[in-house]
C-alpha atoms as a PDB file:
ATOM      1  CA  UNK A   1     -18.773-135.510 209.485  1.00  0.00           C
ATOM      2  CA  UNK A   2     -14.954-135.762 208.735  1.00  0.00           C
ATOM      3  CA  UNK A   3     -14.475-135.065 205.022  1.00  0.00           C
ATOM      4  CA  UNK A   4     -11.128-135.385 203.512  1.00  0.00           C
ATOM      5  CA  UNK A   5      -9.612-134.596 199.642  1.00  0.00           C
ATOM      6  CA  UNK A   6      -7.256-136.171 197.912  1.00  0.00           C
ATOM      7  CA  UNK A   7      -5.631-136.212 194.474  1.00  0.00           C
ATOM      8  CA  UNK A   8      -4.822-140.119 192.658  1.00  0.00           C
ATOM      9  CA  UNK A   9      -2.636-139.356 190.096  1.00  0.00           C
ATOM     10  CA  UNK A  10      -2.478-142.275 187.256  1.00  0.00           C
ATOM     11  CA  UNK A  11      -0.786-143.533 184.146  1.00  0.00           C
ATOM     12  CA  UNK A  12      -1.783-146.165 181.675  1.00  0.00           C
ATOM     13  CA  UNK A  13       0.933-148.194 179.341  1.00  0.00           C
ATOM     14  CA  UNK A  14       0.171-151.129 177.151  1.00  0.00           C
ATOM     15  CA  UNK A  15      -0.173-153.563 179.725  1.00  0.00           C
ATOM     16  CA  UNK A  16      -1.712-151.706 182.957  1.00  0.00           C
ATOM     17  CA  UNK A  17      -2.442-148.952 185.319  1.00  0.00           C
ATOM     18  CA  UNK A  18      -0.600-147.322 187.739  1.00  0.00           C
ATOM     19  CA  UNK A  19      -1.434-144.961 190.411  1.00  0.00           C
ATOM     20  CA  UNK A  20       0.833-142.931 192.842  1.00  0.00           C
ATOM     21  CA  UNK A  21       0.139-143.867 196.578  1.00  0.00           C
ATOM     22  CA  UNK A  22       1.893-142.663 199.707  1.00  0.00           C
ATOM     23  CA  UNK A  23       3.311-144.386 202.615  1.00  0.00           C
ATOM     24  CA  UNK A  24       1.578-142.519 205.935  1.00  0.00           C
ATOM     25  CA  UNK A  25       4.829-141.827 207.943  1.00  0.00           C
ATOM     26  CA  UNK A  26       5.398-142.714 211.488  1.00  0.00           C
ATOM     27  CA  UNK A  27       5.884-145.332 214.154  1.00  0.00           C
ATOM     28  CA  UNK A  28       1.999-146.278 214.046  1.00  0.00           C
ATOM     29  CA  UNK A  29       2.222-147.537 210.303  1.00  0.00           C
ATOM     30  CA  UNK A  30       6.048-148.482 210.045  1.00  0.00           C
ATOM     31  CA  UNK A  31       5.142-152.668 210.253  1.00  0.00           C
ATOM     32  CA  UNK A  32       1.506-152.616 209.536  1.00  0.00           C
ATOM     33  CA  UNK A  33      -0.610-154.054 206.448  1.00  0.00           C
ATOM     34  CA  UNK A  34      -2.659-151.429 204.568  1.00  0.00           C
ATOM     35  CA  UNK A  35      -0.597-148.387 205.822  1.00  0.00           C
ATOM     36  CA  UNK A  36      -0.731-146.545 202.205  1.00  0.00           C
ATOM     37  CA  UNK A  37      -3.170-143.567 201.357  1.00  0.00           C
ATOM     38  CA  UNK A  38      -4.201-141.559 198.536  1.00  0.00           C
ATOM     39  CA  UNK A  39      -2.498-138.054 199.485  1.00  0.00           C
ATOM     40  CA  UNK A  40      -5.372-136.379 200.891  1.00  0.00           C
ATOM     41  CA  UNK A  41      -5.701-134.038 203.934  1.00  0.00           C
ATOM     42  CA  UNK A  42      -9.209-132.282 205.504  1.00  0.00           C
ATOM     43  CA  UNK A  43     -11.020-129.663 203.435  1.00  0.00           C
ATOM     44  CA  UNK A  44     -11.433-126.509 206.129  1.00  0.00           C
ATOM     45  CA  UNK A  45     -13.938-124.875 206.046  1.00  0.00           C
ATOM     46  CA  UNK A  46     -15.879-123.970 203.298  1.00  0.00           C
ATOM     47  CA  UNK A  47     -12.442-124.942 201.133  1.00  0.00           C
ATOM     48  CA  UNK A  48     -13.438-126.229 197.069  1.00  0.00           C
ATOM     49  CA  UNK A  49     -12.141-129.701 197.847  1.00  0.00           C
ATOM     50  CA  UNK A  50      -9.903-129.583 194.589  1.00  0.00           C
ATOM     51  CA  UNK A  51      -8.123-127.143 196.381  1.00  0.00           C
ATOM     52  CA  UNK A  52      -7.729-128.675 199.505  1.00  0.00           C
ATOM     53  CA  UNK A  53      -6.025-132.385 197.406  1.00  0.00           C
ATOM     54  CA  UNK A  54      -4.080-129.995 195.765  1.00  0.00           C
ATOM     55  CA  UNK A  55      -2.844-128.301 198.592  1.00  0.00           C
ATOM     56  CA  UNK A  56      -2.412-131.754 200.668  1.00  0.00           C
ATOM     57  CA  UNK A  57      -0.792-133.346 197.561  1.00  0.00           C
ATOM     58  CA  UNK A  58       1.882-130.741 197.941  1.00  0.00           C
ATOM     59  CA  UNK A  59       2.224-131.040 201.564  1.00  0.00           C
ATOM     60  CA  UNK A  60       2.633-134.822 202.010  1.00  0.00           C
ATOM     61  CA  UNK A  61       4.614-135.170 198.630  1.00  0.00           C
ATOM     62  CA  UNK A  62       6.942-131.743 198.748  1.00  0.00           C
ATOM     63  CA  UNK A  63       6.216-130.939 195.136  1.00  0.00           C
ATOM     64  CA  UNK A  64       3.032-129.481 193.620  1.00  0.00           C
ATOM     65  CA  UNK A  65       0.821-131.826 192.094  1.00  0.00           C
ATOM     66  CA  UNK A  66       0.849-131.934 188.550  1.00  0.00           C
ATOM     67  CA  UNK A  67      -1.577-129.293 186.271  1.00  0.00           C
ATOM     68  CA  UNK A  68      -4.044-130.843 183.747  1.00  0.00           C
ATOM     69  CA  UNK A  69      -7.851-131.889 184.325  1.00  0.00           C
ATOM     70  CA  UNK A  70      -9.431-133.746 187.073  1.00  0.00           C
ATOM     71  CA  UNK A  71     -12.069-136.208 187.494  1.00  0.00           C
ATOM     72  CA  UNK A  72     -14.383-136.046 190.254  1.00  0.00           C
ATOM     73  CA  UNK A  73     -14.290-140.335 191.514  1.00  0.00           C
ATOM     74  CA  UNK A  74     -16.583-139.078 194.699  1.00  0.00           C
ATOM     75  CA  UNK A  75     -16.650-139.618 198.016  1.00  0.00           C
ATOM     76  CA  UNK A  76     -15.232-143.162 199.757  1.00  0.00           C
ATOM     77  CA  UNK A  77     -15.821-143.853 203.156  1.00  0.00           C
ATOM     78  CA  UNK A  78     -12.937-144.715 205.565  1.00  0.00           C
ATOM     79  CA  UNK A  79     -13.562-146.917 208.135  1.00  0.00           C
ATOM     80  CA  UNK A  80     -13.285-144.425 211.009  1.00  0.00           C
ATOM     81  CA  UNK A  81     -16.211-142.758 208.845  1.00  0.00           C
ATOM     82  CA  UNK A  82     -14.148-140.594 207.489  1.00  0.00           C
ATOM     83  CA  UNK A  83     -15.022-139.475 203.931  1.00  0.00           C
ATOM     84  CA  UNK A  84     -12.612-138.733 201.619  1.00  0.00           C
ATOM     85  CA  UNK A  85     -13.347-137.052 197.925  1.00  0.00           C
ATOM     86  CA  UNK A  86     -11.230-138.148 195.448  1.00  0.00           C
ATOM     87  CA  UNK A  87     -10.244-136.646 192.187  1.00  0.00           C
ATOM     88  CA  UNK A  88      -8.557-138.391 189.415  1.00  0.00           C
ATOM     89  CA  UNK A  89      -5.466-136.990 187.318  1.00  0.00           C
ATOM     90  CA  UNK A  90      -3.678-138.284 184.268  1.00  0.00           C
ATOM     91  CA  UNK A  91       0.015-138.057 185.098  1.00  0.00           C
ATOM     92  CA  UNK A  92       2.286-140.261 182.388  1.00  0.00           C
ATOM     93  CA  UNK A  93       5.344-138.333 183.036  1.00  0.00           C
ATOM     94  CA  UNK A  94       5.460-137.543 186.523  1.00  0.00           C
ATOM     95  CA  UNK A  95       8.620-138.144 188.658  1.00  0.00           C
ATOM     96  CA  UNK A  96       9.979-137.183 192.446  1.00  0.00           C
ATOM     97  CA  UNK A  97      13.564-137.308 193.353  1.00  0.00           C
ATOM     98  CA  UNK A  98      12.776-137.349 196.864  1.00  0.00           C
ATOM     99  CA  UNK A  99       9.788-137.033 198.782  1.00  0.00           C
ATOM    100  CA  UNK A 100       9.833-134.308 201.399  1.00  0.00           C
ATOM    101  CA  UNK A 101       6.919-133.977 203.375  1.00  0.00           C
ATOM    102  CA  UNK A 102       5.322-131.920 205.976  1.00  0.00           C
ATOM    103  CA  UNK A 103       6.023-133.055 209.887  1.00  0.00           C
ATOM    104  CA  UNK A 104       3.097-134.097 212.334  1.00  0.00           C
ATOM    105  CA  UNK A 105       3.725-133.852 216.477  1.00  0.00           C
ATOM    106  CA  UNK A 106       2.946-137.234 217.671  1.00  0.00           C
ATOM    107  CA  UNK A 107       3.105-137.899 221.987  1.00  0.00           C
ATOM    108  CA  UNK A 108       5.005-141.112 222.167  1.00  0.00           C
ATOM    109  CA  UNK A 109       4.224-143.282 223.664  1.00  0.00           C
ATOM    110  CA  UNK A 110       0.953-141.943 224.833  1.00  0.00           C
ATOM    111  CA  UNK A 111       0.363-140.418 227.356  1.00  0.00           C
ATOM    112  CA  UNK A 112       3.625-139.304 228.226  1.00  0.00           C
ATOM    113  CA  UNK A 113       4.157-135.951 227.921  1.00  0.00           C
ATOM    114  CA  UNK A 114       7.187-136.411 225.135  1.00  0.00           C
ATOM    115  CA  UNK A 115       6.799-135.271 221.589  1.00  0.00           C
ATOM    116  CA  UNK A 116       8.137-136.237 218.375  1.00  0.00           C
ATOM    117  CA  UNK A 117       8.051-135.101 214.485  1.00  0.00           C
ATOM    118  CA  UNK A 118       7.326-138.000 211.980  1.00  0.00           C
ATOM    119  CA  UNK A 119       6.743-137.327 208.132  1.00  0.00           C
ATOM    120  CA  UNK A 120       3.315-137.526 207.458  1.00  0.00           C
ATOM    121  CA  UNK A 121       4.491-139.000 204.300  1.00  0.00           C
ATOM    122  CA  UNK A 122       7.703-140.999 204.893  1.00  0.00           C
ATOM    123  CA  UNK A 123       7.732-143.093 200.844  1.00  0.00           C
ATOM    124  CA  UNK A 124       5.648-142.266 197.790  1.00  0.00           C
ATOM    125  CA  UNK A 125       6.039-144.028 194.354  1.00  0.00           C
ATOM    126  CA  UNK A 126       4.108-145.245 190.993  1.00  0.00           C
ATOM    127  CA  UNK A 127       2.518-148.949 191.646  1.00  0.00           C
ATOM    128  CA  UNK A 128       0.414-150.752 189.544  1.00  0.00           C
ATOM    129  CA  UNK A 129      -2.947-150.881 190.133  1.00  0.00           C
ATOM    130  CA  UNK A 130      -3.301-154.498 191.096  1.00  0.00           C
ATOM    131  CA  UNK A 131      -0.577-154.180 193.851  1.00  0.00           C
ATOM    132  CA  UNK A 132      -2.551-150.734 194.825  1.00  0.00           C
ATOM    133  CA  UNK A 133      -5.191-152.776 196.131  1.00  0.00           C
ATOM    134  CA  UNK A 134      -3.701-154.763 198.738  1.00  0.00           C
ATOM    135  CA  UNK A 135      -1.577-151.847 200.048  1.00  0.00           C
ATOM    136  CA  UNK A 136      -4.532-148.998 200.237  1.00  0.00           C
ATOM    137  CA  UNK A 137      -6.403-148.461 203.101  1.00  0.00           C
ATOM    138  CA  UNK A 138      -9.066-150.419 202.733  1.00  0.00           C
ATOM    139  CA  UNK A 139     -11.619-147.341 203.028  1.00  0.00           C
ATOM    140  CA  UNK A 140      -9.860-146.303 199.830  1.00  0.00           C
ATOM    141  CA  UNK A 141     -10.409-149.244 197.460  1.00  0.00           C
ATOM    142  CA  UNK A 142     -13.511-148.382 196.521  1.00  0.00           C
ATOM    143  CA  UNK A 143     -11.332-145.126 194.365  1.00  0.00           C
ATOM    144  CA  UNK A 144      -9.323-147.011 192.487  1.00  0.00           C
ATOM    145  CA  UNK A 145     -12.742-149.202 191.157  1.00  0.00           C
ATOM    146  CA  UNK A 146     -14.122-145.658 190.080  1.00  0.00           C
ATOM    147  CA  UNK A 147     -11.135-145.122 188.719  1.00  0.00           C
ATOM    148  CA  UNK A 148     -11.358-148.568 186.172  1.00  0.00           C
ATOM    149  CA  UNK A 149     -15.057-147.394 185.482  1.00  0.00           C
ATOM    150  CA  UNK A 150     -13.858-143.815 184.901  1.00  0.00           C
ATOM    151  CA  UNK A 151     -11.200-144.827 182.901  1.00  0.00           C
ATOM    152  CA  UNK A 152     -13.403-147.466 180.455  1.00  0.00           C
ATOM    153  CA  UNK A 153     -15.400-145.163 179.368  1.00  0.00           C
END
């Protein structure tokens, strides 16, 4: 089984929650619904999962992710039945300039023996959590949910 990490970095004001979601690069997602992920990547091996969405976050966003504690939100299932661990961050004062992220190869169209780079990432940005919902994948949802429990505690 596939098992992916990634790292949801929020903030909370006085009147809601927002969380930093990606924009999956490419011609696949450019025009379609739901084409925004947590930044996440597969854990190799026997990788600590922490690791591996810290690693990814840096990848797909071109910065490291921020320090300070995580919470575990567990595992959400994609549905390609991929899983994908999730860990929580508290980020208030985290900002990009740009976002400059790794390159995938992509055979376009397919089939065809031609290759072309596309951003994994091609936009990243702060959006509240309401808006989060409709954007995410839907395999991802269920994250942001354990994120409201986590955070009414």
């Amino acid at each position: 089984m596939v098992l992916s990490a990634g790292l949801l970095l929020y903030r909370v004001d006085d009147v809601s929650v927002h969380v930093w979601i990606a924009h999956m690069g490419g011609p696949f997602w450019k025009r379609r619904p739901r084409a925004w992920s947590i930044p996440k990547g597969l854990v190799e091996h026997d990788e600590d999962p922490l690791a591996t969405a810290r690693r990814e976050f840096a990848e797909e966003i071109g910065v490291p992710a921020p320090s300070g504690p995580t919470t575990d939100l567990g595992e959400h299932r994609q549905a390609s039945g991929k899983r994908v661990r999730v860990f929580a961050l508290e980020a208030s004062d985290f900002t990009v300039d740009a976002v400059r992220s790794n390159t995938v190869q992509l055979e376009l169209p397919r089939g065809s023996g031609r290759f072309v780079e596309v951003p994994e990432v091609d936009d990243a940005r702060w959006v509240p959590l309401d808006e989060a919902r409709e954007l995410l994948v839907a395999g991802q949802v269920t994250a942001l949910d354990a994120l409201l429990q986590h955070l009414s505690r």
